[in-house]
C-alpha atoms as a PDB file:
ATOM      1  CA  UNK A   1       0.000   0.000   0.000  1.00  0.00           C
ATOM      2  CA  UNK A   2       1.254   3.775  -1.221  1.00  0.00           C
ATOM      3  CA  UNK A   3      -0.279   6.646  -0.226  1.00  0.00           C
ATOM      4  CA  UNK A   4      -1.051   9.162  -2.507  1.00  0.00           C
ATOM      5  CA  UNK A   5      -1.073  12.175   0.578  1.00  0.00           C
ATOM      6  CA  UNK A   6       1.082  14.935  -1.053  1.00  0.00           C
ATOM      7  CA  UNK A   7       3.135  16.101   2.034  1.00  0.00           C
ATOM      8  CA  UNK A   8       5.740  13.365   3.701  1.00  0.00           C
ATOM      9  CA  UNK A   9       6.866  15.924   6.255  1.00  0.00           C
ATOM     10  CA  UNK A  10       3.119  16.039   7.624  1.00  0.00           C
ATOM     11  CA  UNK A  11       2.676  12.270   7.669  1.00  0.00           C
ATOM     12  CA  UNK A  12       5.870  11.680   9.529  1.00  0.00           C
ATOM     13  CA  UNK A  13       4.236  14.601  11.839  1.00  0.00           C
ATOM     14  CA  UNK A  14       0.820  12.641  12.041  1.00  0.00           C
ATOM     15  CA  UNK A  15       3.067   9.387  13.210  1.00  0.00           C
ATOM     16  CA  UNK A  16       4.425  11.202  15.525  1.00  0.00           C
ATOM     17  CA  UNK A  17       1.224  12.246  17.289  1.00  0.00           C
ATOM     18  CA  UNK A  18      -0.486   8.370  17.054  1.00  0.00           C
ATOM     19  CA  UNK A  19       2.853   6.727  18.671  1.00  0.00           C
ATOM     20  CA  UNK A  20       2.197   9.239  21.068  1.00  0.00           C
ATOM     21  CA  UNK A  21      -1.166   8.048  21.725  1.00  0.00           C
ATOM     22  CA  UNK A  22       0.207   3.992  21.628  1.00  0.00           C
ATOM     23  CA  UNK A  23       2.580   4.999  24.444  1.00  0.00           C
ATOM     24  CA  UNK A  24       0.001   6.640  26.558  1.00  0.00           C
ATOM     25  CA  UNK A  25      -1.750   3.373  26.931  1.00  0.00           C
ATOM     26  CA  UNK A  26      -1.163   0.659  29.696  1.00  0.00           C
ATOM     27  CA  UNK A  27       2.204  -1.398  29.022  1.00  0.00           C
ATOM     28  CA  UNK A  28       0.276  -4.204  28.608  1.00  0.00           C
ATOM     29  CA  UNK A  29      -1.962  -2.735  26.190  1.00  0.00           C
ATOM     30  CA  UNK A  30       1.309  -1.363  24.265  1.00  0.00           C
ATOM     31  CA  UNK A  31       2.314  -4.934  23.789  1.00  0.00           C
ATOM     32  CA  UNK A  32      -0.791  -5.856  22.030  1.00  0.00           C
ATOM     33  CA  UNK A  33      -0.818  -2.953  19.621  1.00  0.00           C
ATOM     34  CA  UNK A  34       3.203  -3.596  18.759  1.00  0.00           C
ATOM     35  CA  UNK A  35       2.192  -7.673  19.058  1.00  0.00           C
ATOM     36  CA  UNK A  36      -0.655  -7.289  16.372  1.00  0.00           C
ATOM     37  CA  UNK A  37       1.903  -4.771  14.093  1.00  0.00           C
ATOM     38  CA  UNK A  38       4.237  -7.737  13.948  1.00  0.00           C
ATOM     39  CA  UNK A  39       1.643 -11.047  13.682  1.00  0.00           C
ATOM     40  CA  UNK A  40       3.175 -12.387  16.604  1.00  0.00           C
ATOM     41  CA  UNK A  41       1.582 -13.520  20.203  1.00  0.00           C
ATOM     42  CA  UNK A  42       3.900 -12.171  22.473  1.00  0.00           C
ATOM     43  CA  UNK A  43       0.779 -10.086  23.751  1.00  0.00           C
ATOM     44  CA  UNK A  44      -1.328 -12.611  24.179  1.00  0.00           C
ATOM     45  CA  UNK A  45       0.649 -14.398  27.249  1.00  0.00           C
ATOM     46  CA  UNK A  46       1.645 -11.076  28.488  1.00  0.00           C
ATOM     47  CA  UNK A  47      -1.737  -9.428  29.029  1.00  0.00           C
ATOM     48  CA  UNK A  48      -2.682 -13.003  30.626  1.00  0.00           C
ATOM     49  CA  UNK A  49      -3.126 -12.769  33.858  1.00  0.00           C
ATOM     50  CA  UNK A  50      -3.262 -16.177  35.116  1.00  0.00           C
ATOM     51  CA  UNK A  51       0.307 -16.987  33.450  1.00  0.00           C
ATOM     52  CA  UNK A  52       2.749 -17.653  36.352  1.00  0.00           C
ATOM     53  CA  UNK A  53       6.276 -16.514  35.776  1.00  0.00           C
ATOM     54  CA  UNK A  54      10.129 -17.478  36.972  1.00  0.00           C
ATOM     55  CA  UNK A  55      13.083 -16.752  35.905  1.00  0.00           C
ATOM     56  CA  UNK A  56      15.678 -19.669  34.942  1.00  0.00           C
ATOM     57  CA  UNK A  57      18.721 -21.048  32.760  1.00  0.00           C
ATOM     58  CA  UNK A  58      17.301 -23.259  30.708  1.00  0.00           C
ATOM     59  CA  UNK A  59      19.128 -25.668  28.789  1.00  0.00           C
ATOM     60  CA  UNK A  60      19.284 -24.668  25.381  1.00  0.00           C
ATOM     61  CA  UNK A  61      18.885 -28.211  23.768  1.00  0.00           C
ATOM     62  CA  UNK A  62      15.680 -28.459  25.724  1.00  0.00           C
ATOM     63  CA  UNK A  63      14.304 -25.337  23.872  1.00  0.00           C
ATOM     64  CA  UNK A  64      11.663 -25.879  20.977  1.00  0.00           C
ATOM     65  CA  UNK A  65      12.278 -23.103  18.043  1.00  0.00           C
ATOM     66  CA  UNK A  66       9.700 -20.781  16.538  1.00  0.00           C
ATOM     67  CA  UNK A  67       9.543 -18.993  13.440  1.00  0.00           C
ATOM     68  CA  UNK A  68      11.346 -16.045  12.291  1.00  0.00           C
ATOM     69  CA  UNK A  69      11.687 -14.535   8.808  1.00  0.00           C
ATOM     70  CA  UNK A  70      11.502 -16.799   5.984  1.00  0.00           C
ATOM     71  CA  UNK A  71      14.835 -17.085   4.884  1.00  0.00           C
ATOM     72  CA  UNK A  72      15.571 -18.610   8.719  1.00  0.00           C
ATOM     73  CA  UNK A  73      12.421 -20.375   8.932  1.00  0.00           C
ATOM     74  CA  UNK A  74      13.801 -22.552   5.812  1.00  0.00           C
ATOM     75  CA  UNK A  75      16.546 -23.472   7.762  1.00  0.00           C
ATOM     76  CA  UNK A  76      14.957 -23.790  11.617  1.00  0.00           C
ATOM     77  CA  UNK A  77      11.586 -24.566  10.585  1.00  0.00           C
ATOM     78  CA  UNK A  78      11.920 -26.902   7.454  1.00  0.00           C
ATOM     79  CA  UNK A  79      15.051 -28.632   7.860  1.00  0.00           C
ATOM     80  CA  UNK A  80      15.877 -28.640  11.748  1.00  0.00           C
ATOM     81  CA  UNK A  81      12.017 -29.033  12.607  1.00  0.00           C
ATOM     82  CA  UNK A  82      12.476 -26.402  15.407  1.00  0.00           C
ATOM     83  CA  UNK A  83      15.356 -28.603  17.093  1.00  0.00           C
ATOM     84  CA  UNK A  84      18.248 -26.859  18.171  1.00  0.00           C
ATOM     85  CA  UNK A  85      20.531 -29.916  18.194  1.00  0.00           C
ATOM     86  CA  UNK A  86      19.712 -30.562  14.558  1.00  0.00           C
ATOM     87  CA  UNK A  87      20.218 -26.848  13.756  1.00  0.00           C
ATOM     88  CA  UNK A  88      23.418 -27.121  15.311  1.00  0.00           C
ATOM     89  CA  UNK A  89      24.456 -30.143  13.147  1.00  0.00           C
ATOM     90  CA  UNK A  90      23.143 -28.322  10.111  1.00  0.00           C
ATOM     91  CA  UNK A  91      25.726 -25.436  11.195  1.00  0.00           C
ATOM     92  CA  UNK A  92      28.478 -27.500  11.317  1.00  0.00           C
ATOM     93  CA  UNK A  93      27.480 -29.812   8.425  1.00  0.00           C
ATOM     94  CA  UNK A  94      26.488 -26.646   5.883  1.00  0.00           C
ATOM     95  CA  UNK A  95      29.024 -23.792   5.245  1.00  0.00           C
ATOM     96  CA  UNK A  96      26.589 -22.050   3.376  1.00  0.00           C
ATOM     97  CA  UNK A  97      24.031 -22.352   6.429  1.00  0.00           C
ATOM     98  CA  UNK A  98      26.775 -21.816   8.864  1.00  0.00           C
ATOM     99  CA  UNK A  99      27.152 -18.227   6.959  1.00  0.00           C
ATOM    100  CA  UNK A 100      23.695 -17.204   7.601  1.00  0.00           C
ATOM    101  CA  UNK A 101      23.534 -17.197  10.839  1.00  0.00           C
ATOM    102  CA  UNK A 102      27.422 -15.918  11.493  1.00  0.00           C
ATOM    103  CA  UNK A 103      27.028 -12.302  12.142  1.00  0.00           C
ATOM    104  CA  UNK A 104      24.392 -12.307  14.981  1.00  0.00           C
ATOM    105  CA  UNK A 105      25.059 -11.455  18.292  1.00  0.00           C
ATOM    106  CA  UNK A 106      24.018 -12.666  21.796  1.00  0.00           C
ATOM    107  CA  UNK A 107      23.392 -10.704  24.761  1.00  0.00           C
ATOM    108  CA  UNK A 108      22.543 -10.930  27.970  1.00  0.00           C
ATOM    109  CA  UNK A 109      18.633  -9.918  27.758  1.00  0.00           C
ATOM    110  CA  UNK A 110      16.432 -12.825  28.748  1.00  0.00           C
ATOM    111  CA  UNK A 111      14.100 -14.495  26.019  1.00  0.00           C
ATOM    112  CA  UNK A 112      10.536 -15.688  26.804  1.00  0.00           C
ATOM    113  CA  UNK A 113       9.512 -18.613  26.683  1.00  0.00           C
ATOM    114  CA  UNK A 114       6.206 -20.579  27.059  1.00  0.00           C
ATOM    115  CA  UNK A 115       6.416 -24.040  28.909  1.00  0.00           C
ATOM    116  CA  UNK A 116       3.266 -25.789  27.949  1.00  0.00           C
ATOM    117  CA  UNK A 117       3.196 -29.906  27.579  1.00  0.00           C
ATOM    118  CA  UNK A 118       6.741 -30.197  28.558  1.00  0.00           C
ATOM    119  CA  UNK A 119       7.895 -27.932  25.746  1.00  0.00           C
ATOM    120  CA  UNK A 120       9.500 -24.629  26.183  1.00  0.00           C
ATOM    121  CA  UNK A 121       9.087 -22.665  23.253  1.00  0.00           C
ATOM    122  CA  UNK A 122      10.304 -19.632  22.691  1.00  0.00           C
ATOM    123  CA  UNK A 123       7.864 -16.784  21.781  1.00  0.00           C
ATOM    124  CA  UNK A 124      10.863 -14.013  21.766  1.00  0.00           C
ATOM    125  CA  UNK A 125      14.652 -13.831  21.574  1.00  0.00           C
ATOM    126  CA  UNK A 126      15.404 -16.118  18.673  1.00  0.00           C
ATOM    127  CA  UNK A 127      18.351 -14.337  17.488  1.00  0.00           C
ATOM    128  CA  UNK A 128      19.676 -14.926  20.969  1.00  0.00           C
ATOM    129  CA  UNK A 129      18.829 -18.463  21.098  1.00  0.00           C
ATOM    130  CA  UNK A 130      20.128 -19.017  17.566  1.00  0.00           C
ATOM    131  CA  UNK A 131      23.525 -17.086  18.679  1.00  0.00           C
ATOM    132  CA  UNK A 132      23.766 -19.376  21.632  1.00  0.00           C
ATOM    133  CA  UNK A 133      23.324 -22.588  19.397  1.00  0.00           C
ATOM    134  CA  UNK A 134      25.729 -21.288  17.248  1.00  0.00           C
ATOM    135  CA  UNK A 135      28.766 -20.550  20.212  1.00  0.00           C
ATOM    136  CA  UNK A 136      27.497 -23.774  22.256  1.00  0.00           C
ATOM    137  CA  UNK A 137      26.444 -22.135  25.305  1.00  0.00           C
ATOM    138  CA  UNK A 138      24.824 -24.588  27.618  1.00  0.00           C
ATOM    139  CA  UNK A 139      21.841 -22.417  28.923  1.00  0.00           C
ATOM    140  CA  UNK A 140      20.226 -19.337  28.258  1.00  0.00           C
ATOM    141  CA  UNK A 141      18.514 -16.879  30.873  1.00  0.00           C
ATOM    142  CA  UNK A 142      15.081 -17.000  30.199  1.00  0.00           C
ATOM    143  CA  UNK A 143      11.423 -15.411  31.675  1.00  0.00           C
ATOM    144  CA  UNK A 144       8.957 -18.568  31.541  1.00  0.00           C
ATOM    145  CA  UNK A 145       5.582 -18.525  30.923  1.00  0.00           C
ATOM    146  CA  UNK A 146       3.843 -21.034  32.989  1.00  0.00           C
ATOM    147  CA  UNK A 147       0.375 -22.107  31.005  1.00  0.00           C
ATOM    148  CA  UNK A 148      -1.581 -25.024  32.144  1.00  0.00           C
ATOM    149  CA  UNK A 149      -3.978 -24.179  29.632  1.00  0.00           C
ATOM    150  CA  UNK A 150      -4.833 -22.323  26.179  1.00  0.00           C
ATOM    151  CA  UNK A 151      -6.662 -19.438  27.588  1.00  0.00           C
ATOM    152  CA  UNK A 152      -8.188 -16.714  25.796  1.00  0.00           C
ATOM    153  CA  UNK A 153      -6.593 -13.991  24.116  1.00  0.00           C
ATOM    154  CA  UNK A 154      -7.376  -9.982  24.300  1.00  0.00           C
ATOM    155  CA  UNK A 155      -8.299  -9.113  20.937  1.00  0.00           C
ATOM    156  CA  UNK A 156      -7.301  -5.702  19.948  1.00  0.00           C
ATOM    157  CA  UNK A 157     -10.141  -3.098  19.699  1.00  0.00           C
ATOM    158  CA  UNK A 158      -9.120  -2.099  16.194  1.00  0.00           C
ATOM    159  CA  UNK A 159      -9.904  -5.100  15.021  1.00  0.00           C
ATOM    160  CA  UNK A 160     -13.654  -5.380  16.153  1.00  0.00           C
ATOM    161  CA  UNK A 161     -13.694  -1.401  14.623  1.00  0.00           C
ATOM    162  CA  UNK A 162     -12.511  -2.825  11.221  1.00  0.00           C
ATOM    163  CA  UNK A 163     -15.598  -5.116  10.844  1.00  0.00           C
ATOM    164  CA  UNK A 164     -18.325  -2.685  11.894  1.00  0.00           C
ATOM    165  CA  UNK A 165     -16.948  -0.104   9.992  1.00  0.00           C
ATOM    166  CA  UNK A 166     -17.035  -2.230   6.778  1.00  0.00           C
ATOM    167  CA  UNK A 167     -20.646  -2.465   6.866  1.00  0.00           C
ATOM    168  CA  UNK A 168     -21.095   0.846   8.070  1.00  0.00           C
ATOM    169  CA  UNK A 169     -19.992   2.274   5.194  1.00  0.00           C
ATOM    170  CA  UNK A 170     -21.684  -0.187   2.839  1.00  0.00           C
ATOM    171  CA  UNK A 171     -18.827  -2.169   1.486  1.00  0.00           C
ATOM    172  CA  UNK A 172     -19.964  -4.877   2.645  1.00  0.00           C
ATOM    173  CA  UNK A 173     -23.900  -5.764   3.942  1.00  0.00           C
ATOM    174  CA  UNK A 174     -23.703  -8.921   4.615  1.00  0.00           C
ATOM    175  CA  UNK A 175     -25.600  -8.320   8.164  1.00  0.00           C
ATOM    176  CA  UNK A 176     -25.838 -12.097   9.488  1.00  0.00           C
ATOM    177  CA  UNK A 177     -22.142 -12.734   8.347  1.00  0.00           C
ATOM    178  CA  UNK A 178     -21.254  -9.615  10.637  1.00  0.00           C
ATOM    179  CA  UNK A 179     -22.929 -11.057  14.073  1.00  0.00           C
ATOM    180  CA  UNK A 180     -21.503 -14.451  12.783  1.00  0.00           C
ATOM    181  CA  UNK A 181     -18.386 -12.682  12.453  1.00  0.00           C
ATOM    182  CA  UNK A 182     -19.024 -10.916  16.205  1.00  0.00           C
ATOM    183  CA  UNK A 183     -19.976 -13.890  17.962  1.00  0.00           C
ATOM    184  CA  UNK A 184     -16.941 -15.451  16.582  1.00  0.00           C
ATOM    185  CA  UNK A 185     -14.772 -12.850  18.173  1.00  0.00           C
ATOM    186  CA  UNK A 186     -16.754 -13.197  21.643  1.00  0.00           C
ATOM    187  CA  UNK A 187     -16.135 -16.888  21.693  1.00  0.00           C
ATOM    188  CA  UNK A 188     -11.963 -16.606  21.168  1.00  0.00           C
ATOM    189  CA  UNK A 189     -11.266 -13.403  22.962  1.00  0.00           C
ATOM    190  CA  UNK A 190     -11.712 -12.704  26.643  1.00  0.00           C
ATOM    191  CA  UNK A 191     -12.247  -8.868  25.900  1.00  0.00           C
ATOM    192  CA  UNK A 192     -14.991  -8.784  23.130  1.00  0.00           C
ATOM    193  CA  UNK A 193     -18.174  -8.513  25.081  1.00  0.00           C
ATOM    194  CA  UNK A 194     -16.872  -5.935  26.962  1.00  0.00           C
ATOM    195  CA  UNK A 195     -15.372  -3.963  23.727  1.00  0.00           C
ATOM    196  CA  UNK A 196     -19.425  -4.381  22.421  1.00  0.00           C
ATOM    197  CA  UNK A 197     -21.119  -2.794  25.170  1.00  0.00           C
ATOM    198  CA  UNK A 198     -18.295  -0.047  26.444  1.00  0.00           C
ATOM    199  CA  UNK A 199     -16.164   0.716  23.761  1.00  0.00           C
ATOM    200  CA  UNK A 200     -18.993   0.455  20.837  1.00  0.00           C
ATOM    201  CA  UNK A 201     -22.085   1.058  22.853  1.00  0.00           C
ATOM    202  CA  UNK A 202     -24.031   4.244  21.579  1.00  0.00           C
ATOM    203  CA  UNK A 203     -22.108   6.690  23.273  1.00  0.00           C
ATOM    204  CA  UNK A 204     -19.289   6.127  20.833  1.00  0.00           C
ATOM    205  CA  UNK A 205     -21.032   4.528  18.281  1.00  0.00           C
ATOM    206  CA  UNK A 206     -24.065   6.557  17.571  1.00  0.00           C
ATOM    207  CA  UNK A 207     -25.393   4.347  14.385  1.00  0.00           C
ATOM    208  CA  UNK A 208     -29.022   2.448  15.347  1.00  0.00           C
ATOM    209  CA  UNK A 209     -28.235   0.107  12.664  1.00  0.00           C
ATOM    210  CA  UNK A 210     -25.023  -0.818  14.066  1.00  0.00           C
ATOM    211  CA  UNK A 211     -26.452  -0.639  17.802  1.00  0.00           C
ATOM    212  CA  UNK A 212     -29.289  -3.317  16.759  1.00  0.00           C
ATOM    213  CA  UNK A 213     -26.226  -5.835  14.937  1.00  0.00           C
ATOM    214  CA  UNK A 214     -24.065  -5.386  18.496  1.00  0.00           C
ATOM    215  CA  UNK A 215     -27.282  -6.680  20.391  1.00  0.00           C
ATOM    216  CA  UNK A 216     -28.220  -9.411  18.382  1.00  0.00           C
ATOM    217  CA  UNK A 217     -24.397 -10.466  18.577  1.00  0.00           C
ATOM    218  CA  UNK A 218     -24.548 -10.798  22.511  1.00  0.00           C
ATOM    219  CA  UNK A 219     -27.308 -12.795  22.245  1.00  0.00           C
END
């Protein structure tokens, strides 16, 4: 997508002013706007509250791998199926894999990780973790993400916005794919009924049409 707005000074203006607006929010609520930019779900287990945390070493072999970009995920994904001990024989076996990964660097930051089912997989930090394959460190400092269960998400308002404002505007009608569409979004996210009837009730959303769709959807 290019936008055809004339000035570039002003639009690097107008970003100015709407970070400023992301970082007057909750941290938490940051973390699912900068989560959702990057298709990733490192807000989901952060704005869950039931997650118990801990920080530990944890031994880097027992680490499962998640995706990066896809010129990695070829590599970590598709030929070391997420396993750092294969990945580490495909360093040592492959020069031209071995160059890949040779300029990253490790620090000290812990990386998150999820330990759900006796896996810990790693949600954020894979250049670290990769770095650390590469050098043979043992362990790797890591905040851990207790789940005993797949709980529900916090959908971001924006995204609830982006279906009512497609039929507001006509471009698309389809009314009982909308509450469909709704109810959907109430059954996977812990935050949608309450986004209906605060942040879309007709205070801020003064459309009868749209008021009469958000009712039938929390029925």
């Amino acid at each position: 997508m290019k936008s055809s707005f004339p000035n570039e000074a002003y639009l690097k203006n107008l970003i100015v002013s709407l970070r400023k607006r992301v970082d007057d929010l909750e941290l938490d609520e940051q973390i699912l706007v900068y989560a959702g930019v990057h298709l990733n779900w490192i807000g989901d287990v952060i704005s869950d509250s039931t997650v118990q945390w801990s920080l530990e070493d944890i031994p880097v072999t027992d680490l499962y791998l998640t995706g990066t970009n896809q010129q990695w995920n070829k590599i970590i994904l598709d030929q070391a199926e997420g396993s750092p001990k294969k990945l580490k024989m495909l360093m040592i076996n492959d020069p031209t894999i071995a160059i890949v990964f040779h300029d990253i660097t490790i620090t000290a930051e812990p990386i998150l990780v999820v330990h759900y089912k006796e896996k810990y997989r790693v949600f954020d930090g894979m250049h670290r973790v990769v770095a650390a394959i590469r050098d043979d460190k043992l362990t790797i400092k890591a905040y851990v993400a207790e789940l005993t269960a797949i709980t529900q998400p916090f959908c971001e308002p924006h995204v609830v916005y982006d279906l009512l404002r497609s039929y507001q505007r006509k471009i698309n009608t389809d009314r009982e794919g909308l509450i469909s569409a709704l109810r959907f979004l109430r059954k996977s996210y812990a935050n949608v009924n309450w986004l209906l009837e605060n942040r879309f009730n007709k205070e801020h959303v003064r459309d009868d049409e749209i008021q009469e769709i958000i009712k039938e959807s929390l029925q």
